[in-house]
PDB file of N, CA and C in Angstrom:
ATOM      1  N   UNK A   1      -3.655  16.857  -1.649  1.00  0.00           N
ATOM      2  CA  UNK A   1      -2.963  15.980  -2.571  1.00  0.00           C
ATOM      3  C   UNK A   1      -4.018  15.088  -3.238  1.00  0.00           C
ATOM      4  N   UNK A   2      -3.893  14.820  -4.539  1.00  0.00           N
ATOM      5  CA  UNK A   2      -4.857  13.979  -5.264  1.00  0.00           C
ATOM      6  C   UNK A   2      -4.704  12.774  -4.882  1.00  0.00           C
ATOM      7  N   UNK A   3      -5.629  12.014  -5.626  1.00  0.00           N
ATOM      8  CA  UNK A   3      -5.592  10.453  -5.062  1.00  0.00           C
ATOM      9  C   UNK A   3      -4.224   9.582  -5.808  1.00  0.00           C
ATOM     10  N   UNK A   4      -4.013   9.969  -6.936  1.00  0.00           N
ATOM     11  CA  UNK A   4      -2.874   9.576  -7.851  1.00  0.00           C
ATOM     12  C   UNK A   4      -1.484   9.940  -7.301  1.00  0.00           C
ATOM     13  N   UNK A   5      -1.372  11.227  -6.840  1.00  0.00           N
ATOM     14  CA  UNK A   5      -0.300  11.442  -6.306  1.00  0.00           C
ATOM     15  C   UNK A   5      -0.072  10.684  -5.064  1.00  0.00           C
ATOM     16  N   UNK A   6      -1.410  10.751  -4.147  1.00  0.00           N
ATOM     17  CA  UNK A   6      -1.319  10.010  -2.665  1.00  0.00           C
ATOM     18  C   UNK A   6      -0.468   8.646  -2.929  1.00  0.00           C
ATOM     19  N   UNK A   7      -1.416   8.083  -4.142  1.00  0.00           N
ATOM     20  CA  UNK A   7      -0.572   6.742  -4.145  1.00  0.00           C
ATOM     21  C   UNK A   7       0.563   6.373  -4.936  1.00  0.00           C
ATOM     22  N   UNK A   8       1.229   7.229  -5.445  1.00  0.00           N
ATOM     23  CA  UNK A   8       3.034   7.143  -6.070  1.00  0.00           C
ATOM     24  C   UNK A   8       3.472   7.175  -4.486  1.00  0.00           C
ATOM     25  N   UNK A   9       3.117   8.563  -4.282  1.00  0.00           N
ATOM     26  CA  UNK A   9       4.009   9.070  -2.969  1.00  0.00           C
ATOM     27  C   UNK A   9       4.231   8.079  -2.030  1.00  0.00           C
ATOM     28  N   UNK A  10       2.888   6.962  -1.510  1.00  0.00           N
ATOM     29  CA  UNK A  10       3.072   5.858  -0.781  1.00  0.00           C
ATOM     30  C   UNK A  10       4.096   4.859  -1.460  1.00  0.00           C
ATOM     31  N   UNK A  11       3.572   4.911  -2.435  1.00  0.00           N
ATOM     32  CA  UNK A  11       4.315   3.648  -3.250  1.00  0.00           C
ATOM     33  C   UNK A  11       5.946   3.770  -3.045  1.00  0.00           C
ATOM     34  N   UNK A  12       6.390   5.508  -3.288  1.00  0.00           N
ATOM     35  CA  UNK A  12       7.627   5.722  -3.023  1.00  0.00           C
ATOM     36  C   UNK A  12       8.299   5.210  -1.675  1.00  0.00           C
ATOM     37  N   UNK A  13       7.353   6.140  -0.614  1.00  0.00           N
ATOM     38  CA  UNK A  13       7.864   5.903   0.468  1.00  0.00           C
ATOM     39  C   UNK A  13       8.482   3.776   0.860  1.00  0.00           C
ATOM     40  N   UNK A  14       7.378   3.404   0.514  1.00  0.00           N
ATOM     41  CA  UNK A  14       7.262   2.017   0.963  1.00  0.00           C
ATOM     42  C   UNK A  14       8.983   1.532  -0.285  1.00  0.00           C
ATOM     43  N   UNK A  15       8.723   2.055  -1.530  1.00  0.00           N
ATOM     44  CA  UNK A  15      10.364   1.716  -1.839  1.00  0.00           C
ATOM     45  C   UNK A  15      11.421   1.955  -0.972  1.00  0.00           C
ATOM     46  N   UNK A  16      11.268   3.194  -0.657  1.00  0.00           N
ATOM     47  CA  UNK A  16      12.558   3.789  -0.089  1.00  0.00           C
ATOM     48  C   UNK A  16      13.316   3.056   1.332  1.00  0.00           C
ATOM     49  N   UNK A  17      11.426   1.983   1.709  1.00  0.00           N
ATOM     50  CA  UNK A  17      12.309   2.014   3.060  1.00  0.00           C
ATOM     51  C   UNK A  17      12.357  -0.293   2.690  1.00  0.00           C
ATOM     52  N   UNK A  18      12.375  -0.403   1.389  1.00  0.00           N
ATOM     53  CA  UNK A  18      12.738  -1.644   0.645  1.00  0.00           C
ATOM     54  C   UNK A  18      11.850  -2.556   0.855  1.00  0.00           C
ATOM     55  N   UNK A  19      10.200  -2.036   0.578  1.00  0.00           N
ATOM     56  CA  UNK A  19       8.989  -2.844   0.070  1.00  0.00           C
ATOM     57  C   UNK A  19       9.414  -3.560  -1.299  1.00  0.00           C
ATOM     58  N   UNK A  20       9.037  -4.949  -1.345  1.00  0.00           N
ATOM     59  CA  UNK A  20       8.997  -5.257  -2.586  1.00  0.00           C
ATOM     60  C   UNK A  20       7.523  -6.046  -3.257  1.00  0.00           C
ATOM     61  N   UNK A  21       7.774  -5.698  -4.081  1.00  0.00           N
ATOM     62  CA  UNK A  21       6.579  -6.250  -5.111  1.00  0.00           C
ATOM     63  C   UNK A  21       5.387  -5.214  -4.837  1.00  0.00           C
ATOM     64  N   UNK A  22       6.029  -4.411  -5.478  1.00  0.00           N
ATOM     65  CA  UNK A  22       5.056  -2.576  -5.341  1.00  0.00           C
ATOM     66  C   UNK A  22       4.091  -2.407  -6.146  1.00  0.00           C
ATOM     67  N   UNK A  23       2.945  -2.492  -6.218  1.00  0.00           N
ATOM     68  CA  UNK A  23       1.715  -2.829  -7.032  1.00  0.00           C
ATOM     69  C   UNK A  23       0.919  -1.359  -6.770  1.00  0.00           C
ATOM     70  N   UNK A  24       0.782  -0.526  -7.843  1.00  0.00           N
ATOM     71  CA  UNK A  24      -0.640   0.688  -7.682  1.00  0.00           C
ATOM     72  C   UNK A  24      -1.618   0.218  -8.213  1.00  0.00           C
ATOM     73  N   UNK A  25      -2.885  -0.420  -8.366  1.00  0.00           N
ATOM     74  CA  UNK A  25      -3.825  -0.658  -9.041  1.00  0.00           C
ATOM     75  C   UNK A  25      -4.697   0.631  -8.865  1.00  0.00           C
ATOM     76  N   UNK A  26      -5.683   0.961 -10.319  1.00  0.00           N
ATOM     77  CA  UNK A  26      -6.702   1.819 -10.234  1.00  0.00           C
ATOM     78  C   UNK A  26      -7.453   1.489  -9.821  1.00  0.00           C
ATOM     79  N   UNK A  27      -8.639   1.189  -8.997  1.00  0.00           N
ATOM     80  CA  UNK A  27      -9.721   0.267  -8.687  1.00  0.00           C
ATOM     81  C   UNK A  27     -10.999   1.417  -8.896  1.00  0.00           C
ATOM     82  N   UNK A  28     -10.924   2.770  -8.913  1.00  0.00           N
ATOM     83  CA  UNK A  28     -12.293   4.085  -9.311  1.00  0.00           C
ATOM     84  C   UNK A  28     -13.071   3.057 -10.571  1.00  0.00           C
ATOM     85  N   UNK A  29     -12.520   2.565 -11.300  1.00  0.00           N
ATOM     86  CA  UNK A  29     -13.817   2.336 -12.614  1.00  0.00           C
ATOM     87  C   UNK A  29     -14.623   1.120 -12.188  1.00  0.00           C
ATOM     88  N   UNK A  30     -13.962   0.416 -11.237  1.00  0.00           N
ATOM     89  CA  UNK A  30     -14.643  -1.161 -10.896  1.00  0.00           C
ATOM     90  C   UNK A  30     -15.294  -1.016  -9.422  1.00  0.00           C
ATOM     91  N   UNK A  31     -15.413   0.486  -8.601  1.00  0.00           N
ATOM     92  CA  UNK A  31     -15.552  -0.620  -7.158  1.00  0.00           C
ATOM     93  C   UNK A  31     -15.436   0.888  -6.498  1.00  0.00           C
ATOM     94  N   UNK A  32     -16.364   0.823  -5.519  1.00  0.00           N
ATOM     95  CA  UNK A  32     -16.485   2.170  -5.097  1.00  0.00           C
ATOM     96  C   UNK A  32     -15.697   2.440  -3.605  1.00  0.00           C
ATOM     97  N   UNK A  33     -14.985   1.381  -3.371  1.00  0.00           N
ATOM     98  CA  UNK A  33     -13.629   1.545  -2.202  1.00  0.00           C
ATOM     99  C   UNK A  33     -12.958   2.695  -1.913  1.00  0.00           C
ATOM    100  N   UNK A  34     -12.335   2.937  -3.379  1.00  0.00           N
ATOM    101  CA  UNK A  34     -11.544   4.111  -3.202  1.00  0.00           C
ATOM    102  C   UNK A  34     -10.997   4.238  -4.786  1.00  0.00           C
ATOM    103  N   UNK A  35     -10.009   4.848  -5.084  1.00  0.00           N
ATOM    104  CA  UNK A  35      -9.049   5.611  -6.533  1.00  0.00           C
ATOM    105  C   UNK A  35      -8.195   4.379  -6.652  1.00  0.00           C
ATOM    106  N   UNK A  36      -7.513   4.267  -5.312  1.00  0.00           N
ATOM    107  CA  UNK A  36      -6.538   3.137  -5.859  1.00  0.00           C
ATOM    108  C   UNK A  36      -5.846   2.742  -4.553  1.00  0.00           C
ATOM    109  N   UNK A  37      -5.601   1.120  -4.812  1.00  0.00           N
ATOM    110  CA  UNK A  37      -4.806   0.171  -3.914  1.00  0.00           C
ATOM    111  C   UNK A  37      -3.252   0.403  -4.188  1.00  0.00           C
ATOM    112  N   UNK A  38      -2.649   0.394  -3.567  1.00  0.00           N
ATOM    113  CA  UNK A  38      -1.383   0.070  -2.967  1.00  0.00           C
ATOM    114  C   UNK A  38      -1.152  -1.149  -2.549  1.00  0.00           C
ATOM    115  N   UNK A  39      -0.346  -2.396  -2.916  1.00  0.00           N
ATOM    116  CA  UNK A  39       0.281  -3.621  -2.673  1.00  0.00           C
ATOM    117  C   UNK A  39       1.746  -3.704  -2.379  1.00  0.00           C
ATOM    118  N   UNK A  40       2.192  -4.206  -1.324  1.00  0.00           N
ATOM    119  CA  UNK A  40       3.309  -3.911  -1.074  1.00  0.00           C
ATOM    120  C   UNK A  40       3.997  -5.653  -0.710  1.00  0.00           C
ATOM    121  N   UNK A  41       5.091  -5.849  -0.360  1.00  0.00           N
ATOM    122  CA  UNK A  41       5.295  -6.856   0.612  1.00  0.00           C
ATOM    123  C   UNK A  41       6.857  -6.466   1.486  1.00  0.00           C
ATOM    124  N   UNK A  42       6.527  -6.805   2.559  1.00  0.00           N
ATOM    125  CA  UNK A  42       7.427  -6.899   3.845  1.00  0.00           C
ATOM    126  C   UNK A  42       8.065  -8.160   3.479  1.00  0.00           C
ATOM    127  N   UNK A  43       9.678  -8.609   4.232  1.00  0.00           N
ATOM    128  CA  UNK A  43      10.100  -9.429   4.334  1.00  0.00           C
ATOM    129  C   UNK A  43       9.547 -10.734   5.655  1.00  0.00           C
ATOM    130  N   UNK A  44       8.924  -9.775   6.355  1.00  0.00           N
ATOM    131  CA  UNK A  44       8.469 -10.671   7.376  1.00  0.00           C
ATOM    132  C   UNK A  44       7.661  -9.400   8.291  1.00  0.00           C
ATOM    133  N   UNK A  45       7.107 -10.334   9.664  1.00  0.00           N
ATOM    134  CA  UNK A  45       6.425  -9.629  10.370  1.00  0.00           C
ATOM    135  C   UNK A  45       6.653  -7.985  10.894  1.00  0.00           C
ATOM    136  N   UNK A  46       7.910  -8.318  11.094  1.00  0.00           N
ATOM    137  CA  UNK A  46       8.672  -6.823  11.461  1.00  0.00           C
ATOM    138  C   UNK A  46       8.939  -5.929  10.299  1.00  0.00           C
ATOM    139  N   UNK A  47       9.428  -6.398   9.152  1.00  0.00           N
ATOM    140  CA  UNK A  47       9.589  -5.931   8.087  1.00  0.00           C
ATOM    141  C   UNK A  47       7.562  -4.813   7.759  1.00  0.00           C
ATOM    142  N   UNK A  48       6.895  -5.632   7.581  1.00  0.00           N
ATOM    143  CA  UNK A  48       5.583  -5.538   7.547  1.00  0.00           C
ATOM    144  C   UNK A  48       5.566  -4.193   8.315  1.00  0.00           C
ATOM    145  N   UNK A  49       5.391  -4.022   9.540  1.00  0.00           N
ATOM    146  CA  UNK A  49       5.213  -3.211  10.556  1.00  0.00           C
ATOM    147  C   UNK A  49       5.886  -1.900  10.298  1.00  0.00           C
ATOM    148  N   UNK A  50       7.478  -2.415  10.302  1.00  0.00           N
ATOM    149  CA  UNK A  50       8.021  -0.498   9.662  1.00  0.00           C
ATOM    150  C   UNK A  50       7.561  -0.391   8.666  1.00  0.00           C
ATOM    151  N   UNK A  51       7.348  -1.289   7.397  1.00  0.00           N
ATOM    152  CA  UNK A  51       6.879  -0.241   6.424  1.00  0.00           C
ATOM    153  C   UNK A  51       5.948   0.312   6.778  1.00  0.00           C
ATOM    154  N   UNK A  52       4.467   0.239   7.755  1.00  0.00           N
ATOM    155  CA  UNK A  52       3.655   0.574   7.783  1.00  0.00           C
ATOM    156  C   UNK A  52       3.811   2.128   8.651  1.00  0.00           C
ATOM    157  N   UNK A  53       4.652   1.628   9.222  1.00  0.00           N
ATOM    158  CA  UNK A  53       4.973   2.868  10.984  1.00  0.00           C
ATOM    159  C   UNK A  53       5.745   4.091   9.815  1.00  0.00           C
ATOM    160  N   UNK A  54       6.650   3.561   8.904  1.00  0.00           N
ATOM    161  CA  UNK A  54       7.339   4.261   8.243  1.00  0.00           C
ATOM    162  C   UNK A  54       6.165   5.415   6.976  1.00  0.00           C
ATOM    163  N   UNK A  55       5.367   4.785   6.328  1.00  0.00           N
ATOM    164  CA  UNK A  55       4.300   5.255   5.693  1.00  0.00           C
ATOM    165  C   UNK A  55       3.591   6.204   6.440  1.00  0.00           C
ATOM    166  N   UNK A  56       3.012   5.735   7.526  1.00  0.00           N
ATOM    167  CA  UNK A  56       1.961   6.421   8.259  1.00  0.00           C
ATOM    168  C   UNK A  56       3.044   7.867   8.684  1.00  0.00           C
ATOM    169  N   UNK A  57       4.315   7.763   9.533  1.00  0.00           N
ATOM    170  CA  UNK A  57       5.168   8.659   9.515  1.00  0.00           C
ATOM    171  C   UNK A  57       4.743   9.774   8.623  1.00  0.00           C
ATOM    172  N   UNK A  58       5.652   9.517   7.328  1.00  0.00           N
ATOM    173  CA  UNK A  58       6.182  10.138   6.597  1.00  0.00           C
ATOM    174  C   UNK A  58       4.896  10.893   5.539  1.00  0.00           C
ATOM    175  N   UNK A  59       3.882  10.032   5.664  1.00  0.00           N
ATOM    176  CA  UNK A  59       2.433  11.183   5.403  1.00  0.00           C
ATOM    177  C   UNK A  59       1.960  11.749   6.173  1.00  0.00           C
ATOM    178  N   UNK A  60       2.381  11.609   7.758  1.00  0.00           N
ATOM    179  CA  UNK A  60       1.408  12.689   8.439  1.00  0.00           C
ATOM    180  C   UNK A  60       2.558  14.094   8.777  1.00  0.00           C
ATOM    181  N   UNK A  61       3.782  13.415   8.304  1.00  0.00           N
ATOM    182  CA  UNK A  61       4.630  15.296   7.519  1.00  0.00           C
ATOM    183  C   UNK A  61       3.920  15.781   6.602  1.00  0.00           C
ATOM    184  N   UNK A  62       3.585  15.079   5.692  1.00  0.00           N
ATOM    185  CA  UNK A  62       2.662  15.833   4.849  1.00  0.00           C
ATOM    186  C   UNK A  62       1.492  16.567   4.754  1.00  0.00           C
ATOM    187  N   UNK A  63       1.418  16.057   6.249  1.00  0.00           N
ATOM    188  CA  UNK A  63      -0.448  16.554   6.762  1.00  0.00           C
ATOM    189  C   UNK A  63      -1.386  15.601   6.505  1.00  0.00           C
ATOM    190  N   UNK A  64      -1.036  14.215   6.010  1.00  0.00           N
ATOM    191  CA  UNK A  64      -1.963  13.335   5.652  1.00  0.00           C
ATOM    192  C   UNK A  64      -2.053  12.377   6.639  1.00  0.00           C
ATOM    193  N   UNK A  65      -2.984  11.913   7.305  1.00  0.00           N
ATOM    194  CA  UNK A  65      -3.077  10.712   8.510  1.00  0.00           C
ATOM    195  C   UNK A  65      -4.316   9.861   7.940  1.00  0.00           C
ATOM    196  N   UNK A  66      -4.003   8.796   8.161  1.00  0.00           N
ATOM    197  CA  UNK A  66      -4.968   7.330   7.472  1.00  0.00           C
ATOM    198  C   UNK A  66      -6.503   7.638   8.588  1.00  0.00           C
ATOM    199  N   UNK A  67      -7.492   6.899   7.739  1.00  0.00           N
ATOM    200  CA  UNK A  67      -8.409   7.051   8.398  1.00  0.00           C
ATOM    201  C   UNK A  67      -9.003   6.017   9.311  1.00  0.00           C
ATOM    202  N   UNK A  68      -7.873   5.256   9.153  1.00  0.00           N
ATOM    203  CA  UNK A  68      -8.076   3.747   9.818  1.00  0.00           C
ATOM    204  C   UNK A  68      -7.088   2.804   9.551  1.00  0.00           C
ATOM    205  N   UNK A  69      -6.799   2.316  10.377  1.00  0.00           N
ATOM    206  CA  UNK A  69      -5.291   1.333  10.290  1.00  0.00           C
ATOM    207  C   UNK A  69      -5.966  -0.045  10.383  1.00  0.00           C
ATOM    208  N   UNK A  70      -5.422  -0.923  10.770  1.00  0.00           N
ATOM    209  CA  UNK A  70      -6.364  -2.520  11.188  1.00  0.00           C
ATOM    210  C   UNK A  70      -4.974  -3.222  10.040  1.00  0.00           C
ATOM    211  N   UNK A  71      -4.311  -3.900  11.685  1.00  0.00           N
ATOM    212  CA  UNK A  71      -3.874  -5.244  11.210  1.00  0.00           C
ATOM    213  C   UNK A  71      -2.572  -5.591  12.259  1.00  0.00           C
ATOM    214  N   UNK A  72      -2.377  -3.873  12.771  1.00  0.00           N
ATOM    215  CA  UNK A  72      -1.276  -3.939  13.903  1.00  0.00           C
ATOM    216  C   UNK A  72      -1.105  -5.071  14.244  1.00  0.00           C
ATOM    217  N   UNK A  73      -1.927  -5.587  15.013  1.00  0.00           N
ATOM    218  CA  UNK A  73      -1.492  -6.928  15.481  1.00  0.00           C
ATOM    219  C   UNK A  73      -1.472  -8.261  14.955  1.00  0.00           C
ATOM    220  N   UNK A  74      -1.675  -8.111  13.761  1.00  0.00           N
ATOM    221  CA  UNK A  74      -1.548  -9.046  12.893  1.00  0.00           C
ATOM    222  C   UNK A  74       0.190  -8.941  12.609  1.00  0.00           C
ATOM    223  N   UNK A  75       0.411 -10.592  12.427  1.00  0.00           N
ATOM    224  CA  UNK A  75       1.755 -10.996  11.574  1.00  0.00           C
ATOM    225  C   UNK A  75       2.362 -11.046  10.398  1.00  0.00           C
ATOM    226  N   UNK A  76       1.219 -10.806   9.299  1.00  0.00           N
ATOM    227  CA  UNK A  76       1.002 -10.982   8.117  1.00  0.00           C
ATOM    228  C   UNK A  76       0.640  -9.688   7.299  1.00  0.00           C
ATOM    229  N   UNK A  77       0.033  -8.757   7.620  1.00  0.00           N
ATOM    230  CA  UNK A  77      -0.949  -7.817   6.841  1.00  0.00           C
ATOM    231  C   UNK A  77      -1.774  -6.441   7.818  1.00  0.00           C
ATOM    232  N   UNK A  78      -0.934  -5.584   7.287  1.00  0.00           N
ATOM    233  CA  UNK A  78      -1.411  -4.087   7.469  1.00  0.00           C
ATOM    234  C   UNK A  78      -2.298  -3.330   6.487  1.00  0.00           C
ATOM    235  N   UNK A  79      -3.229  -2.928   7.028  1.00  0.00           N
ATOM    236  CA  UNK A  79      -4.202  -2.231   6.002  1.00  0.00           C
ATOM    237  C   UNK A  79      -4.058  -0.477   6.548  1.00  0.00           C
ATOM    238  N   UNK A  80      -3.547   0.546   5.254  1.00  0.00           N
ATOM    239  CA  UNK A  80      -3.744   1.701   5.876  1.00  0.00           C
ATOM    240  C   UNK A  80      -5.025   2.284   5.078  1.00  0.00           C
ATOM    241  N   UNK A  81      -5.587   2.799   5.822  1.00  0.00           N
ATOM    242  CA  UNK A  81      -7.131   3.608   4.823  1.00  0.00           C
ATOM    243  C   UNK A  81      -6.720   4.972   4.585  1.00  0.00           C
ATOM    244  N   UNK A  82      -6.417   5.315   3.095  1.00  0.00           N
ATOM    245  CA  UNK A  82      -6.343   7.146   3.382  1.00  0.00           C
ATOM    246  C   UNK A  82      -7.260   7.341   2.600  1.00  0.00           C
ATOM    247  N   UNK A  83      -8.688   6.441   3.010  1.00  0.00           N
ATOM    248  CA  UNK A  83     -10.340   7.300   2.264  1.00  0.00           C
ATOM    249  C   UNK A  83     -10.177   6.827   0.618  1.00  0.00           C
ATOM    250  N   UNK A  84      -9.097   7.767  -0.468  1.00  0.00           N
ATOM    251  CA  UNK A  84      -9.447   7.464  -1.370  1.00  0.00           C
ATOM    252  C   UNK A  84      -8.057   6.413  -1.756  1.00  0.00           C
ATOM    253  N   UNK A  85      -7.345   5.988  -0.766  1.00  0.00           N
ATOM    254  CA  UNK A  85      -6.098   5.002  -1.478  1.00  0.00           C
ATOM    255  C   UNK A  85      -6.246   4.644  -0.416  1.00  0.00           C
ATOM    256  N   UNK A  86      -5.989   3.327  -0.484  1.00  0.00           N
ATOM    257  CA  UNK A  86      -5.560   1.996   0.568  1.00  0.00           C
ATOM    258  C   UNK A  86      -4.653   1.237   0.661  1.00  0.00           C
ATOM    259  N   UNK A  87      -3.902   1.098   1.274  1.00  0.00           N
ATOM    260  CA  UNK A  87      -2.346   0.635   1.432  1.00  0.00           C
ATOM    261  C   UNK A  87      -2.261  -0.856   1.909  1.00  0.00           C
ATOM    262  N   UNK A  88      -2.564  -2.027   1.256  1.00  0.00           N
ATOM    263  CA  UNK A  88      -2.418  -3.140   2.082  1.00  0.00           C
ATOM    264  C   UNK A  88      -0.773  -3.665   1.635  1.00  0.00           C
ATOM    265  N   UNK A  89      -0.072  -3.848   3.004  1.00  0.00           N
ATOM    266  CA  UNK A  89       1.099  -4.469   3.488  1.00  0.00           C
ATOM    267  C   UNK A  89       1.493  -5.733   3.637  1.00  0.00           C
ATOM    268  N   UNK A  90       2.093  -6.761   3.092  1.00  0.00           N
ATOM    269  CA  UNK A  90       1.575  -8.453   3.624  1.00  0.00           C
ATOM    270  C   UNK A  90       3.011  -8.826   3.488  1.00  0.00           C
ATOM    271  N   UNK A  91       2.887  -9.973   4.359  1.00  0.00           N
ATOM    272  CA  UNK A  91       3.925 -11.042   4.051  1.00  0.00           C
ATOM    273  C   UNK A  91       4.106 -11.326   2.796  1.00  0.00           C
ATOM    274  N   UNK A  92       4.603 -11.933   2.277  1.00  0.00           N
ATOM    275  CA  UNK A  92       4.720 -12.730   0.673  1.00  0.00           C
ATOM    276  C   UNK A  92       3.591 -13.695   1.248  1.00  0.00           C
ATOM    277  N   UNK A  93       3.547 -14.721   2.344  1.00  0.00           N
ATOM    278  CA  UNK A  93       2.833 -15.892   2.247  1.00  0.00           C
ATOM    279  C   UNK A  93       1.246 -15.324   2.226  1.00  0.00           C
ATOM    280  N   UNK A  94       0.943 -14.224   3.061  1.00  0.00           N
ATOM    281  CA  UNK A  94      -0.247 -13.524   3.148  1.00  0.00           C
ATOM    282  C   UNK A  94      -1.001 -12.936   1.837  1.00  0.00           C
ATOM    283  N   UNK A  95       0.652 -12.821   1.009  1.00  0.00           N
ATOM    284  CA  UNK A  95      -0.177 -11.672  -0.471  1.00  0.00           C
ATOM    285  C   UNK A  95      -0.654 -12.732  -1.146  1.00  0.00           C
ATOM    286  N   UNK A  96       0.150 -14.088  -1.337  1.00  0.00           N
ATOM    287  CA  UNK A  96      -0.150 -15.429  -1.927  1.00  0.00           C
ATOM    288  C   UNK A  96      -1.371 -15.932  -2.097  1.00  0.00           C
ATOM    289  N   UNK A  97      -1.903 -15.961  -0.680  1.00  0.00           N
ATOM    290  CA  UNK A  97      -3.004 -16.073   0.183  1.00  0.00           C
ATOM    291  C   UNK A  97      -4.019 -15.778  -0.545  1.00  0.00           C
ATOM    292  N   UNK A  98      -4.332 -14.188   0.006  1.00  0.00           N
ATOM    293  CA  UNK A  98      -5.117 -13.319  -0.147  1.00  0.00           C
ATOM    294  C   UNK A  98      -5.380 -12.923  -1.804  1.00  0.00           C
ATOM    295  N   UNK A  99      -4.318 -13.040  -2.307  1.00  0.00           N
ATOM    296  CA  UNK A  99      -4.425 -12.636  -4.197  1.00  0.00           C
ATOM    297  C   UNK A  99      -4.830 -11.430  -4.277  1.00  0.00           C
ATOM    298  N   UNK A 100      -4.788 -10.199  -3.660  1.00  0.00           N
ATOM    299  CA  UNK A 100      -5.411  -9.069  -3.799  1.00  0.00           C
ATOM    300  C   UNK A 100      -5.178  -8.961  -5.433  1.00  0.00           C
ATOM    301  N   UNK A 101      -3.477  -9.374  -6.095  1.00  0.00           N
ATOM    302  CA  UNK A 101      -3.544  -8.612  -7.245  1.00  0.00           C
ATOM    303  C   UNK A 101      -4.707  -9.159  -8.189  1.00  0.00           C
ATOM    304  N   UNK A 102      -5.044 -10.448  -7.823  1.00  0.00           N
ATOM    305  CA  UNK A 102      -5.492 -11.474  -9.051  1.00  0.00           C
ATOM    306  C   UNK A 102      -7.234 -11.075  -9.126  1.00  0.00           C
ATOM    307  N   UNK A 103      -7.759 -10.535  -7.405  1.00  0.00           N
ATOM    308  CA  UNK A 103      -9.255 -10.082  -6.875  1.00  0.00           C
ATOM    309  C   UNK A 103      -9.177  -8.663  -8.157  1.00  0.00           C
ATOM    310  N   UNK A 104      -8.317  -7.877  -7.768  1.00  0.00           N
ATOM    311  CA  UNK A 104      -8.366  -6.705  -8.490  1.00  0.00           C
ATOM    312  C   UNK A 104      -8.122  -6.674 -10.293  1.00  0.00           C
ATOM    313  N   UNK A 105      -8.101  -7.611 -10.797  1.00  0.00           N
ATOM    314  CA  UNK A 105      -7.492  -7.646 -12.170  1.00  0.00           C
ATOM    315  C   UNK A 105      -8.258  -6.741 -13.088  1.00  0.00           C
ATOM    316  N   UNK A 106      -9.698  -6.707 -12.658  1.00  0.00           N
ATOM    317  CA  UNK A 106     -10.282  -5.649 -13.475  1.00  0.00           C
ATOM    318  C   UNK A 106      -9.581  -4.121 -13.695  1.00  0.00           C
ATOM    319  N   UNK A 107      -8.987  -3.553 -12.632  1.00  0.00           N
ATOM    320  CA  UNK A 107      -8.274  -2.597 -12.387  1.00  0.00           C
ATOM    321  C   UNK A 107      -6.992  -2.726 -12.841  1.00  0.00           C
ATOM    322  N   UNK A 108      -6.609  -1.083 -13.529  1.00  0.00           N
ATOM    323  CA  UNK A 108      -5.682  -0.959 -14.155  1.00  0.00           C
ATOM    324  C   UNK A 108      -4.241  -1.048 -13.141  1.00  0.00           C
ATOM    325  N   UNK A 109      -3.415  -1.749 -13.305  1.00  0.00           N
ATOM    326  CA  UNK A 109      -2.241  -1.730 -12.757  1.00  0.00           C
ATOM    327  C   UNK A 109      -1.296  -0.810 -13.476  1.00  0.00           C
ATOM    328  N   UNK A 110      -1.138   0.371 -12.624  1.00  0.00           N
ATOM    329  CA  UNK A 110       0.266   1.357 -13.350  1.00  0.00           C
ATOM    330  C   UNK A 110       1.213   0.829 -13.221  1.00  0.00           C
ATOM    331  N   UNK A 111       2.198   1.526 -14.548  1.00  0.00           N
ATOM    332  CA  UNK A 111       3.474   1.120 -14.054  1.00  0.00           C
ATOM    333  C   UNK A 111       4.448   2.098 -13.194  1.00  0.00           C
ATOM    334  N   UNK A 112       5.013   1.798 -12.294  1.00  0.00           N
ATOM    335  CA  UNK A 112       5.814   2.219 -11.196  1.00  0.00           C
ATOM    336  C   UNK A 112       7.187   1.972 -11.475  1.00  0.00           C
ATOM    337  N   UNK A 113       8.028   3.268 -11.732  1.00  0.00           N
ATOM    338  CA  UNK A 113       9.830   2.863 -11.379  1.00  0.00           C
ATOM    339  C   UNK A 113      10.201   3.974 -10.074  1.00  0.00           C
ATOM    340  N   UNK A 114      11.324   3.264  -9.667  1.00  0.00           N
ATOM    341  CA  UNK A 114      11.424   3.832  -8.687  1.00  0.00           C
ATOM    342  C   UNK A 114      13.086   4.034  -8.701  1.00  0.00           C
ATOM    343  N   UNK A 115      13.624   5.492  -8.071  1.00  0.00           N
ATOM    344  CA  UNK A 115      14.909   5.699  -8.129  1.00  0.00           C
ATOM    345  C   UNK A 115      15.775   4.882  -7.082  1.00  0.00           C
ATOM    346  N   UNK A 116      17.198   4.571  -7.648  1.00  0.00           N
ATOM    347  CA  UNK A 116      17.702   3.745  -7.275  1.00  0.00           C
ATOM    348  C   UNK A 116      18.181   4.168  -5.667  1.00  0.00           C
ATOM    349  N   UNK A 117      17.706   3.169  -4.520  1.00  0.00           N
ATOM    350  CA  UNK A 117      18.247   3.792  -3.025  1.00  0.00           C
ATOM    351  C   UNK A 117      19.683   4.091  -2.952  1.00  0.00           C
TER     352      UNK A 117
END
């Protein structure tokens, strides 16, 4: 699976199971991380966690497994690594925080719709 598709498909999944504030940024032209971020937010700690348990799931049906997780035990913020897309998960107070979208602005933000659950 390409890196573009990897990250709709996340992006989907994390809708489906009622992520909000669903962000794909391109980050390939600015930053040699990866193709592209994934921004999500959980309602809270638990919220946080299934989306993540739910993601990791539902790509390794696909045959896809992250290459590194880091944040489990965190309250706030899950990071999944799939090499060329990265999935960070946060609280609202954590995304606030952190500003990933505002760090990344150089990078193109797609636009994302998603079918109605």
């Amino acid at each position: 699976m390409d890196s573009l598709t990897l990250a709709k498909t996340a992006a989907g999944i994390l809708d489906a199971k009622k992520a909000d504030q669903i962000n794909v940024i391109r980050i390939s032209d600015v930053s040699s991380l990866g193709d592209y971020f994934v921004l999500a937010n959980g309602t809270g700690s638990t919220h946080v966690h299934a989306l993540a348990d739910e993601l990791e799931f539902k790509l390794k049906e696909l045959g896809i497994a992250p290459d590194r997780v880091e944040g489990y035990r965190s309250d706030s913020w899950v990071v999944l690594d799939y090499e060329t897309v990265v999935v960070h998960i946060f609280t609202s107070e954590a995304r606030s925080f952190y500003d990933l979208d505002r760090l990344w602005l150089d990078g193109e933000k797609l636009n994302m719709t998603f079918e109605p659950n």
